[in-house]
N, C-alpha and C. Protein backbone atom coordinates (compact mmCIF):
# COMPACT_ATOMS: atom_id res chain seq x y z
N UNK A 1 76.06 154.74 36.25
CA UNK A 1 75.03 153.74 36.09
C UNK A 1 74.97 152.79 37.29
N UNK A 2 76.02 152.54 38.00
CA UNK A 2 76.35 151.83 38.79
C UNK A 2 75.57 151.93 40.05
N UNK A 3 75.86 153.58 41.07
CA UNK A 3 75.02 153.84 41.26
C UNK A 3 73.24 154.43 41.34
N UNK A 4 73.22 154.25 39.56
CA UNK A 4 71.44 154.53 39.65
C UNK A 4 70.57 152.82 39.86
N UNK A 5 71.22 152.05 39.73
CA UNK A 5 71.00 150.76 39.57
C UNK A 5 71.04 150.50 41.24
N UNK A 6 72.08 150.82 42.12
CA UNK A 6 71.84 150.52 43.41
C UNK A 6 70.60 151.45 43.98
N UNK A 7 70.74 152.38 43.92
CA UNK A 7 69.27 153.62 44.01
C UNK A 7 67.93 152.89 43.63
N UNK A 8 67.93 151.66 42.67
CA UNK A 8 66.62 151.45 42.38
C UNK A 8 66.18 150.08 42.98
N UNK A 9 67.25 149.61 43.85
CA UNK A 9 66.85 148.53 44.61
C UNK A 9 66.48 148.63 45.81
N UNK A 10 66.87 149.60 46.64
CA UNK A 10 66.72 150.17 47.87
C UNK A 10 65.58 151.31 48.25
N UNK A 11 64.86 151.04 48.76
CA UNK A 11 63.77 151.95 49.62
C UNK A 11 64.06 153.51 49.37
N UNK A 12 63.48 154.11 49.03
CA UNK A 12 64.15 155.45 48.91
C UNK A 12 64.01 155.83 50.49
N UNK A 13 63.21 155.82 51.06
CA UNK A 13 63.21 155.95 52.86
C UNK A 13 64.86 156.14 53.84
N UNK A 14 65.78 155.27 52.98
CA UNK A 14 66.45 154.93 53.95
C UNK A 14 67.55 155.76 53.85
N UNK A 15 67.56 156.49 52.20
CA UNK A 15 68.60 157.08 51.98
C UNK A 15 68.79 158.72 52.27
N UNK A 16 69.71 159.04 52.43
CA UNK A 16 69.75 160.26 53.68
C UNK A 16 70.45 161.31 52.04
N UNK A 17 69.83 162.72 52.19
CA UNK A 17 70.42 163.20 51.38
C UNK A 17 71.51 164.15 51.74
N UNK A 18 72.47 164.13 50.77
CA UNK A 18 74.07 164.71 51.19
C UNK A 18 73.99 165.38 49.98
N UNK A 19 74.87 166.48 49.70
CA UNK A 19 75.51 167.37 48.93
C UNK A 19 76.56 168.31 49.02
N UNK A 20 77.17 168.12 47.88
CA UNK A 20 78.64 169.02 48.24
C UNK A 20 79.41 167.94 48.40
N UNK A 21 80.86 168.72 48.72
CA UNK A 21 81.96 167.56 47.92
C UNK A 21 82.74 167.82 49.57
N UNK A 22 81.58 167.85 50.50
CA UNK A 22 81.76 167.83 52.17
C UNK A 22 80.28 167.77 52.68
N UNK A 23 80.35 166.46 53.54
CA UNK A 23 79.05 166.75 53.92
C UNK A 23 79.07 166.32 55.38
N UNK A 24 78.18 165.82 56.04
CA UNK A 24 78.02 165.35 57.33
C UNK A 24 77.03 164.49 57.88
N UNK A 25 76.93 163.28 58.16
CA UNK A 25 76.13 162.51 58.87
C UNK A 25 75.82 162.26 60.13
N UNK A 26 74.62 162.43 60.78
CA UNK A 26 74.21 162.89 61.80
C UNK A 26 73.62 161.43 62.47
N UNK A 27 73.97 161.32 63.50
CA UNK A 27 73.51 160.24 64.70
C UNK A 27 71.82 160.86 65.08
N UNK A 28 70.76 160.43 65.27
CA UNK A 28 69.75 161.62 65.96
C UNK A 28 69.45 161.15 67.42
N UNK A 29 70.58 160.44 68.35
CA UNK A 29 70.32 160.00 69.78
C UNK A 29 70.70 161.42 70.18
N UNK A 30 70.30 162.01 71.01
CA UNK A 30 70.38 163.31 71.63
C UNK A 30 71.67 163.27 72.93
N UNK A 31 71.47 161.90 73.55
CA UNK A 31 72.66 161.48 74.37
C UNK A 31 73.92 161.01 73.80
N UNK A 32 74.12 160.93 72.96
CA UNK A 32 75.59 160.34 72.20
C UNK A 32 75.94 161.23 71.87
N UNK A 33 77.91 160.85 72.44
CA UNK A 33 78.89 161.70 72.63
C UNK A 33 79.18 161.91 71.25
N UNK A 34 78.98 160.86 70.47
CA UNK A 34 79.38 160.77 68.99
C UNK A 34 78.25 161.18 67.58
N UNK A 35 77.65 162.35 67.46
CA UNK A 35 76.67 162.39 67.00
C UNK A 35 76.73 162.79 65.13
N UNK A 36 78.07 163.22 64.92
CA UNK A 36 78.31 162.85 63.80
C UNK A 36 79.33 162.98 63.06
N UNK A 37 79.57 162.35 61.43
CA UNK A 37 80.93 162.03 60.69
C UNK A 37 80.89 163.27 59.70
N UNK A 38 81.86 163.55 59.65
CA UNK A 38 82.40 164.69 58.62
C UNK A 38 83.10 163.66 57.36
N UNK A 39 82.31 163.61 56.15
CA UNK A 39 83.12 163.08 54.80
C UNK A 39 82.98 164.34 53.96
N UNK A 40 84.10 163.93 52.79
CA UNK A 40 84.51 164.79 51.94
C UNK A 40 85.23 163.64 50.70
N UNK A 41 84.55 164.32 49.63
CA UNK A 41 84.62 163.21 48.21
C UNK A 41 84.52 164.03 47.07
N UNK A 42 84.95 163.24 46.15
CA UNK A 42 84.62 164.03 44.92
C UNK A 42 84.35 163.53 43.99
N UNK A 43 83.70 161.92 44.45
CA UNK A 43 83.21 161.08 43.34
C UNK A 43 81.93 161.31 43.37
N UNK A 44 80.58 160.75 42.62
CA UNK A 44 79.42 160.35 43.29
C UNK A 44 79.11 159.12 44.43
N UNK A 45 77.53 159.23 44.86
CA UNK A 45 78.02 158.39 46.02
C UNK A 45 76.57 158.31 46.31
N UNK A 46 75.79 157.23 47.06
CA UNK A 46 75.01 157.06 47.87
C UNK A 46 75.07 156.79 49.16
N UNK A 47 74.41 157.40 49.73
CA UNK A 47 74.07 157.37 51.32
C UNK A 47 72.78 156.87 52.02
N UNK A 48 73.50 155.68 52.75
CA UNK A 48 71.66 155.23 53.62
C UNK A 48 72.00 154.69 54.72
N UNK A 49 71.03 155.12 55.58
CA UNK A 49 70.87 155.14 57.23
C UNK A 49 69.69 153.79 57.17
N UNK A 50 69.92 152.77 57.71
CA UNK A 50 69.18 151.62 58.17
C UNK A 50 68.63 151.72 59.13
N UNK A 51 69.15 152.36 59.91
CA UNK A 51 68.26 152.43 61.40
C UNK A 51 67.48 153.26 61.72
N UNK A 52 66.56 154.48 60.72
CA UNK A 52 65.82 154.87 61.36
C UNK A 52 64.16 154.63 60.42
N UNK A 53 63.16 154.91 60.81
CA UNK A 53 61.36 154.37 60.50
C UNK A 53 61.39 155.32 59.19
N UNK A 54 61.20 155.04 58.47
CA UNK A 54 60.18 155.86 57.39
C UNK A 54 59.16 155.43 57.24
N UNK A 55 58.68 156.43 56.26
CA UNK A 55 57.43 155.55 55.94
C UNK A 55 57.09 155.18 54.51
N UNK A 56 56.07 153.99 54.08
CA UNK A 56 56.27 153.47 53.31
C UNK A 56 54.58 153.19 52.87
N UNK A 57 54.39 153.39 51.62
CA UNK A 57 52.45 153.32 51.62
C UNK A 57 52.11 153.95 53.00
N UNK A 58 52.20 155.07 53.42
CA UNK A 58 51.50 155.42 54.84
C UNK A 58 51.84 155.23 56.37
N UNK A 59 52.66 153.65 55.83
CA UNK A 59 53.12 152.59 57.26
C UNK A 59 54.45 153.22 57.83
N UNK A 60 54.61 153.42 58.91
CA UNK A 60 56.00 153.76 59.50
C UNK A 60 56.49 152.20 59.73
N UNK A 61 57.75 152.81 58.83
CA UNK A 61 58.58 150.91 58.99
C UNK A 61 58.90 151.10 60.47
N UNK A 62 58.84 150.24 60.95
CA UNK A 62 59.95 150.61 62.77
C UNK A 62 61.15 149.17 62.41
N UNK A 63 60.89 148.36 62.04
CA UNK A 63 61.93 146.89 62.12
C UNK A 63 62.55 147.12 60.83
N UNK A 64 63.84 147.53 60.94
CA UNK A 64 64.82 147.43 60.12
C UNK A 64 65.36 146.10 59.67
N UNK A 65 64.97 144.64 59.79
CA UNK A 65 65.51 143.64 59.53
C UNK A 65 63.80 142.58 59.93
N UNK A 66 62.70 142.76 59.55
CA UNK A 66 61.56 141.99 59.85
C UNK A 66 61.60 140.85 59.64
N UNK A 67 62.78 139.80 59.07
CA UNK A 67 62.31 138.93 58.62
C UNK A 67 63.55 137.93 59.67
N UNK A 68 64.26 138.93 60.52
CA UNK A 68 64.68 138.21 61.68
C UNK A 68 64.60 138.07 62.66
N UNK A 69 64.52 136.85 63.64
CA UNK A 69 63.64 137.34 64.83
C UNK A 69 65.11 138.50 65.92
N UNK A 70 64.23 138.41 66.92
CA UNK A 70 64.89 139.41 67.84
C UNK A 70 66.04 139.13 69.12
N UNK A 71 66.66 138.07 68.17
CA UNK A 71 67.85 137.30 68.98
C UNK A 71 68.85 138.73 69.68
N UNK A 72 69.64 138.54 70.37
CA UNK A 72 70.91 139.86 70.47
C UNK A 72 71.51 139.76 69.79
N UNK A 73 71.95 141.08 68.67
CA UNK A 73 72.83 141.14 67.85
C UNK A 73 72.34 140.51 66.69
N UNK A 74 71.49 140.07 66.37
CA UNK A 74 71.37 139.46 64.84
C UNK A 74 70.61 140.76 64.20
N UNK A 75 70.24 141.68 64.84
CA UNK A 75 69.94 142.60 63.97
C UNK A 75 70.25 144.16 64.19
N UNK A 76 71.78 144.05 64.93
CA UNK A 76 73.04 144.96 64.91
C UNK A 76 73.30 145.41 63.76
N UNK A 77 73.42 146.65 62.96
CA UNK A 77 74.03 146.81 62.24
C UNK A 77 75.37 148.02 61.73
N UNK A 78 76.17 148.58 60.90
CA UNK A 78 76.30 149.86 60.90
C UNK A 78 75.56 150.91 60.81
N UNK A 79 75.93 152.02 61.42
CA UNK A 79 75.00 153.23 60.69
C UNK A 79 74.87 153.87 59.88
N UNK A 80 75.56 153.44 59.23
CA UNK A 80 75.61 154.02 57.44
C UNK A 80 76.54 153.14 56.59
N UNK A 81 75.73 153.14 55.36
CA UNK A 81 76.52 152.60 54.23
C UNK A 81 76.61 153.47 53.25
N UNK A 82 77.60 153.64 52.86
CA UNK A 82 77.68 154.55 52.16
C UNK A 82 78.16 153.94 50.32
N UNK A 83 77.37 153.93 49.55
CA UNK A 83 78.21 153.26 47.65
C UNK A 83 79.45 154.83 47.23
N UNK A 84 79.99 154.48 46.78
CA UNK A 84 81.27 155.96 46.21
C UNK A 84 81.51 155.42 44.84
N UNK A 85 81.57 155.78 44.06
CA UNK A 85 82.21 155.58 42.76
C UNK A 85 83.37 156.30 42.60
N UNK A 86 84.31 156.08 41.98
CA UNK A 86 85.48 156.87 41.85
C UNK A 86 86.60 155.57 40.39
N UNK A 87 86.71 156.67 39.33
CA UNK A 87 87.61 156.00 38.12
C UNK A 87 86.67 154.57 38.06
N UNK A 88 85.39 154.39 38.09
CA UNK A 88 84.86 153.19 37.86
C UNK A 88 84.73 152.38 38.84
N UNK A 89 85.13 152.04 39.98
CA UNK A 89 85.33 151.32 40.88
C UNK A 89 84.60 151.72 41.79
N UNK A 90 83.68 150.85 42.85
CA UNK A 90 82.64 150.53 43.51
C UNK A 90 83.20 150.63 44.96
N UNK A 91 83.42 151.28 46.00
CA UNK A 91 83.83 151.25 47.06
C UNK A 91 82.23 151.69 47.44
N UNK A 92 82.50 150.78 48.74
CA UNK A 92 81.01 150.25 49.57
C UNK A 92 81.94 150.91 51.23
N UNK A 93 81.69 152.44 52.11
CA UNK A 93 82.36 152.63 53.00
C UNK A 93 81.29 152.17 54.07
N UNK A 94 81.40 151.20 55.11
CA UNK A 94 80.84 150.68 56.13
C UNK A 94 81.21 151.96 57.19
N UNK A 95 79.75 152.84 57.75
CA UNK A 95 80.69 153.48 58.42
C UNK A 95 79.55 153.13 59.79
N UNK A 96 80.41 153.79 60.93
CA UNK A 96 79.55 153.51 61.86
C UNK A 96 79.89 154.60 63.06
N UNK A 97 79.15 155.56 64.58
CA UNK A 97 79.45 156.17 65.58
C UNK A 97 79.60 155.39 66.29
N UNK A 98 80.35 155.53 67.40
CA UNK A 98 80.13 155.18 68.72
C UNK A 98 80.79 156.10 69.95
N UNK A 99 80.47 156.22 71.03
CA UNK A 99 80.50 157.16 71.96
C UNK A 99 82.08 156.58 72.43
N UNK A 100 82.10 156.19 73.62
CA UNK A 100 82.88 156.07 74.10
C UNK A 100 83.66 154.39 74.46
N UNK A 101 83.44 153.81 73.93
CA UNK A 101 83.72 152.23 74.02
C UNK A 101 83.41 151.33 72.56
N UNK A 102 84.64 150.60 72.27
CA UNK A 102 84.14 149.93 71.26
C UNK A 102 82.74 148.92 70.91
N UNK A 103 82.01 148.42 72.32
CA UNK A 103 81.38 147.40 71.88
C UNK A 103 81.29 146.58 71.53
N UNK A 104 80.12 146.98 70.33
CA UNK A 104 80.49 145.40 69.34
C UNK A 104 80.76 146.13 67.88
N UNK A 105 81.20 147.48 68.08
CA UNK A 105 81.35 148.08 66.98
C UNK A 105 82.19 146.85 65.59
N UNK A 106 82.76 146.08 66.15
CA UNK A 106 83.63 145.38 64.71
C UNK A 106 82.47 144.34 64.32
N UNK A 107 81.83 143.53 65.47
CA UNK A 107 80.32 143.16 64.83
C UNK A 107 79.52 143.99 64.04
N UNK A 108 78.90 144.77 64.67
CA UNK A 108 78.01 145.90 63.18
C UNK A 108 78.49 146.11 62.16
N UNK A 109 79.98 146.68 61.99
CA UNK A 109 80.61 146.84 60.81
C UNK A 109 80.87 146.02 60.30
N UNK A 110 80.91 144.77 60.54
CA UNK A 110 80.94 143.29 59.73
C UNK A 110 79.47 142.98 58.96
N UNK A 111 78.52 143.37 60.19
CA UNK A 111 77.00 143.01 59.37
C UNK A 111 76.54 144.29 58.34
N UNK A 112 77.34 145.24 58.77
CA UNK A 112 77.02 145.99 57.85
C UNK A 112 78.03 145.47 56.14
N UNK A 113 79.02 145.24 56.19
CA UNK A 113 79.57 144.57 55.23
C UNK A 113 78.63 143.93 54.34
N UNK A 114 78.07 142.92 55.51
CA UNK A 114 77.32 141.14 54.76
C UNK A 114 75.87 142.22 54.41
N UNK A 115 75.61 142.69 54.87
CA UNK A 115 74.62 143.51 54.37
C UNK A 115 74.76 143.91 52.59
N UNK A 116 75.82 145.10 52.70
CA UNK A 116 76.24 145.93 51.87
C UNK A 116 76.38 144.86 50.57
N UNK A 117 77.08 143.85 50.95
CA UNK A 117 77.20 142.47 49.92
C UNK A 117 76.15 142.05 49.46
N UNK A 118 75.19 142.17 50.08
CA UNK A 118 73.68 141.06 49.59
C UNK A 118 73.25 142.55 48.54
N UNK A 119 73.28 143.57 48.93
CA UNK A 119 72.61 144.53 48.49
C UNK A 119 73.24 144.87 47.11
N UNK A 120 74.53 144.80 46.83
CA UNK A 120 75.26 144.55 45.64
C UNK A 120 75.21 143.53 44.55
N UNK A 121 75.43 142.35 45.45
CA UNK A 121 75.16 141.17 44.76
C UNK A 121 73.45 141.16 43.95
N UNK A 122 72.54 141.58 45.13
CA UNK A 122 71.21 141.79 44.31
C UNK A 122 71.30 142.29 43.02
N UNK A 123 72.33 143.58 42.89
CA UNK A 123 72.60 144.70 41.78
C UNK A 123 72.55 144.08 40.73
N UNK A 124 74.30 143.00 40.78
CA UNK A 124 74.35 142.51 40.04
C UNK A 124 73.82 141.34 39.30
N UNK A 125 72.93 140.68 39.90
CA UNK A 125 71.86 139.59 39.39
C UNK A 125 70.89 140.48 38.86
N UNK A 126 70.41 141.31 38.89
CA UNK A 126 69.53 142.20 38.24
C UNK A 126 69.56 142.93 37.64
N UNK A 127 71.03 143.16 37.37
CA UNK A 127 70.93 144.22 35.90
C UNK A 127 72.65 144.18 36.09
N UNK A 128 72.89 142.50 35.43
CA UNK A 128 74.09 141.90 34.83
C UNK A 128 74.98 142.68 34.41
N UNK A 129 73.88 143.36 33.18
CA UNK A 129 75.42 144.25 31.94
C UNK A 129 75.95 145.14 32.74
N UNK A 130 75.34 145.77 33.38
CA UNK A 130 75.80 147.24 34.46
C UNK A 130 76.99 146.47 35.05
N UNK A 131 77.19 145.10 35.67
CA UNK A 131 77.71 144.81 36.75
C UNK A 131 78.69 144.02 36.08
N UNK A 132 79.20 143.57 35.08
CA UNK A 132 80.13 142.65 34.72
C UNK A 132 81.79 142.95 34.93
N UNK A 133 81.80 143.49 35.46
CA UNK A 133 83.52 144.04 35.52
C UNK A 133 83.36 144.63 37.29
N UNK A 134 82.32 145.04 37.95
CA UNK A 134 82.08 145.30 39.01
C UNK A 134 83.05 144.47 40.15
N UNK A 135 83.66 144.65 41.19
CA UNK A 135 83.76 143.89 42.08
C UNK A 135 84.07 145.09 43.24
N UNK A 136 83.15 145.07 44.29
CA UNK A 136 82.92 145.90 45.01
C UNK A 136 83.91 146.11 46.29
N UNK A 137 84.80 146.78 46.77
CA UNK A 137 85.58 147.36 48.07
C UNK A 137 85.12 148.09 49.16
N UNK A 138 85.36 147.14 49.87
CA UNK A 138 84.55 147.69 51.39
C UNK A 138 85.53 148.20 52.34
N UNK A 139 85.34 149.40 52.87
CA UNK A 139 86.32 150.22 53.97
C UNK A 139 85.64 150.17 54.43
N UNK A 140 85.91 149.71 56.15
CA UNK A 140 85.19 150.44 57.56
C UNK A 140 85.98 151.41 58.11
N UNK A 141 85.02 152.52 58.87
CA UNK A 141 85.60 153.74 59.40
C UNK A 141 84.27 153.69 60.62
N UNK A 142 85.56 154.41 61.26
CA UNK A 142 84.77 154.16 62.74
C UNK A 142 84.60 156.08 63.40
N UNK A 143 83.97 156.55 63.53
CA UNK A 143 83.63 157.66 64.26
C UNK A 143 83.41 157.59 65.68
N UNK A 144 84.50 157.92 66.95
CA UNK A 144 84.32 157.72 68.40
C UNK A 144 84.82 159.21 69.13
N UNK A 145 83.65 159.19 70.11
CA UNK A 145 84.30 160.06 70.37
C UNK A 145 85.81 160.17 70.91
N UNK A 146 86.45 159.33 71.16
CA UNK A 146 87.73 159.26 72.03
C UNK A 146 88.22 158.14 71.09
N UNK A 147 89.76 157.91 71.01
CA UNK A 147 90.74 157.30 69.74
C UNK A 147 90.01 155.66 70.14
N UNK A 148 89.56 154.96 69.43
CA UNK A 148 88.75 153.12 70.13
C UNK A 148 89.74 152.38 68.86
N UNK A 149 90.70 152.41 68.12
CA UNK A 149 91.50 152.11 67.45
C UNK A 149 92.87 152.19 66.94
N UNK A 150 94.09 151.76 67.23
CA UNK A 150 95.21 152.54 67.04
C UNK A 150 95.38 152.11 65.16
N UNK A 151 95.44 153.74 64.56
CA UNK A 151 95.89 153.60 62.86
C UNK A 151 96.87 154.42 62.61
N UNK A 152 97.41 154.03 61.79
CA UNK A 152 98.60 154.71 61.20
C UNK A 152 97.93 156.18 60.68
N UNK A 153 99.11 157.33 60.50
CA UNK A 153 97.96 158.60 60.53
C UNK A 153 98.12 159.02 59.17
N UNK A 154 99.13 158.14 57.95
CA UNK A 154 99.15 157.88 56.64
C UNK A 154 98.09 156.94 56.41
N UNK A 155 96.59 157.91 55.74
CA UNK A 155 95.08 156.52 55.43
C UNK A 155 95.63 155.61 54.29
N UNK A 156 96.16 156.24 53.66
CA UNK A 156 96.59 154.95 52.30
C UNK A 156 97.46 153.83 53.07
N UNK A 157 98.43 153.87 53.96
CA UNK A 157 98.86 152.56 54.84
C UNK A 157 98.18 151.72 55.37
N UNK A 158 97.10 152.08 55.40
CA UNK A 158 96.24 151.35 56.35
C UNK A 158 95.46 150.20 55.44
N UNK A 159 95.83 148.92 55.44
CA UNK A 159 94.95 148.26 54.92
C UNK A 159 93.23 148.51 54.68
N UNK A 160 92.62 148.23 53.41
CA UNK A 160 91.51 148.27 53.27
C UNK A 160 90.16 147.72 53.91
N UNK A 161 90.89 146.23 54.50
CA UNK A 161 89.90 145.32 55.80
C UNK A 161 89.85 146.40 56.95
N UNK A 162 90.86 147.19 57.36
CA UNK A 162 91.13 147.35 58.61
C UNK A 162 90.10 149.01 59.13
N UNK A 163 90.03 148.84 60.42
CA UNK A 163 89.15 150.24 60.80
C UNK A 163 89.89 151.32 60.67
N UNK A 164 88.80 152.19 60.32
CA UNK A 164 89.58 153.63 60.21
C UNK A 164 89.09 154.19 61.21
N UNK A 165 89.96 154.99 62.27
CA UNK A 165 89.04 155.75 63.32
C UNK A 165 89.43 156.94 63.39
N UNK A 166 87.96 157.69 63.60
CA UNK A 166 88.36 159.22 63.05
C UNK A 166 87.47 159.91 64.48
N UNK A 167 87.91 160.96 64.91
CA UNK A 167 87.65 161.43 66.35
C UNK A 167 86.12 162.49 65.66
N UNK A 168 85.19 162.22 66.49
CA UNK A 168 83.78 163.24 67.00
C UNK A 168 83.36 163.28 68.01
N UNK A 169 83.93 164.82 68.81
CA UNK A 169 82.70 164.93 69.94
C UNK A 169 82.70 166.71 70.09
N UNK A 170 82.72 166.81 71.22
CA UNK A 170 82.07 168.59 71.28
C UNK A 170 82.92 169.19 70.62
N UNK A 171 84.33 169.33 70.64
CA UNK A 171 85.04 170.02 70.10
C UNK A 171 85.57 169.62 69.08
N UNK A 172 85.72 168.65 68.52
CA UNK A 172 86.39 168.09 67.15
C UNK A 172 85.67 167.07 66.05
N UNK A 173 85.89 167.36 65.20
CA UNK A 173 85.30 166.30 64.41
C UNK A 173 86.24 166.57 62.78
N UNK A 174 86.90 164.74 63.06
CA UNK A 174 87.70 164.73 61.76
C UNK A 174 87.52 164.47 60.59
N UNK A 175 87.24 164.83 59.65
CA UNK A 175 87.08 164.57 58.20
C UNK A 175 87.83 163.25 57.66
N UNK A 176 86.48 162.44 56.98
CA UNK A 176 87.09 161.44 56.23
C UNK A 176 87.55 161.73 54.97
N UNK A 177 88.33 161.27 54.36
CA UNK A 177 88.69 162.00 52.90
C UNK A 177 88.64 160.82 52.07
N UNK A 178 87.22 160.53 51.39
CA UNK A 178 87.41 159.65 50.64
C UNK A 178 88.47 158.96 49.63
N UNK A 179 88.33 160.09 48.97
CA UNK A 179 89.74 160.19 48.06
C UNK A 179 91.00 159.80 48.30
N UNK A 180 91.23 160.10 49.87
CA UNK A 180 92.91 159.49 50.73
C UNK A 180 92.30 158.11 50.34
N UNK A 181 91.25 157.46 51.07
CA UNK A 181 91.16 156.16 51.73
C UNK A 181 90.53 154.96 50.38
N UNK A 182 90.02 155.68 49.48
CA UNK A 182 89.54 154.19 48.11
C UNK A 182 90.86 155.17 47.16
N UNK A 183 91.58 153.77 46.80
CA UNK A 183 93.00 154.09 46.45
C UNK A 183 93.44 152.74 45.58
């Protein structure tokens, strides 16, 4: 219920469809070294990409954040959020690519957080009973092509605040394992 209630607040546009208990999320920059994440789960789960146009009544959205102006970085975000359910519990995975340099990758994955929060919190002001025992867990995981994080290579050690970085580029690409990492 948890997730049909987040499904009905959000744009259907934005959400990317996955299936199977392995799937893959795709970057669509043609130049990035990092073009996409290998997950694997076995809960249910929603998936949505913020950054790219759909369309909506006819209109191709292009501004993913319209109601802010176009400062730098105020309208940075991750590239995927991903909702997971698993034994009842709400894990919100902030995930995000990046090629070869961190950036501002820990910025995006933060706004993707405060994001992911407003979008929950909406949930739960709007359909209370669903949400009364709810309190939502946020993992970031980072997809680079080259290691942009040093983690322990036990995922359950790794604190829940902290980045997870998992290697993608021509030759490799590591699987997130949900299941290791919401625990």
């Amino acid at each position: 219920m948890i997730l049909q209630r987040i499904e009905e607040i959000i744009f259907s546009g934005y959400k990317e469809n996955v299936s199977g208990s392995t799937f893959e999320l795709r970057e669509d920059n043609k130049n990035t070294k990092c073009a996409k994440a290998k997950i694997q789960k076995t809960g249910d789960i929603l998936v949505y990409k913020f950054d790219k146009s759909p369309k909506k009544d006819g209109r191709e959205i292009k501004d993913k954040l319209p109601f802010l102006n176009d400062i730098s970085g105020v309208k940075s975000m991750a590239d995927f959020l991903l909702f997971y359910v698993k034994k009842d519990r709400l894990f919100v995975i902030i995930c995000n690519l990046k090629s070869g340099n961190k950036g501002n990758s820990a910025d995006q994955i933060e706004a993707g957080k405060i994001f992911a929060n407003f979008i929950v919190s909406t949930a739960q002001r709007m359909f209370q009973e669903d949400f009364e025992e709810v309190k939502p867990e946020f993992i970031p995981i980072l997809y680079s092509s080259v290691p942009l994080f040093k983690v322990p290579t036990n995922p359950r050690r790794i604190p829940q605040n902290k980045i997870r970085n998992y290697i993608s580029n021509d030759s490799q690409t590591d699987t997130c394992d949900l299941d290791a990492i919401c625990h």
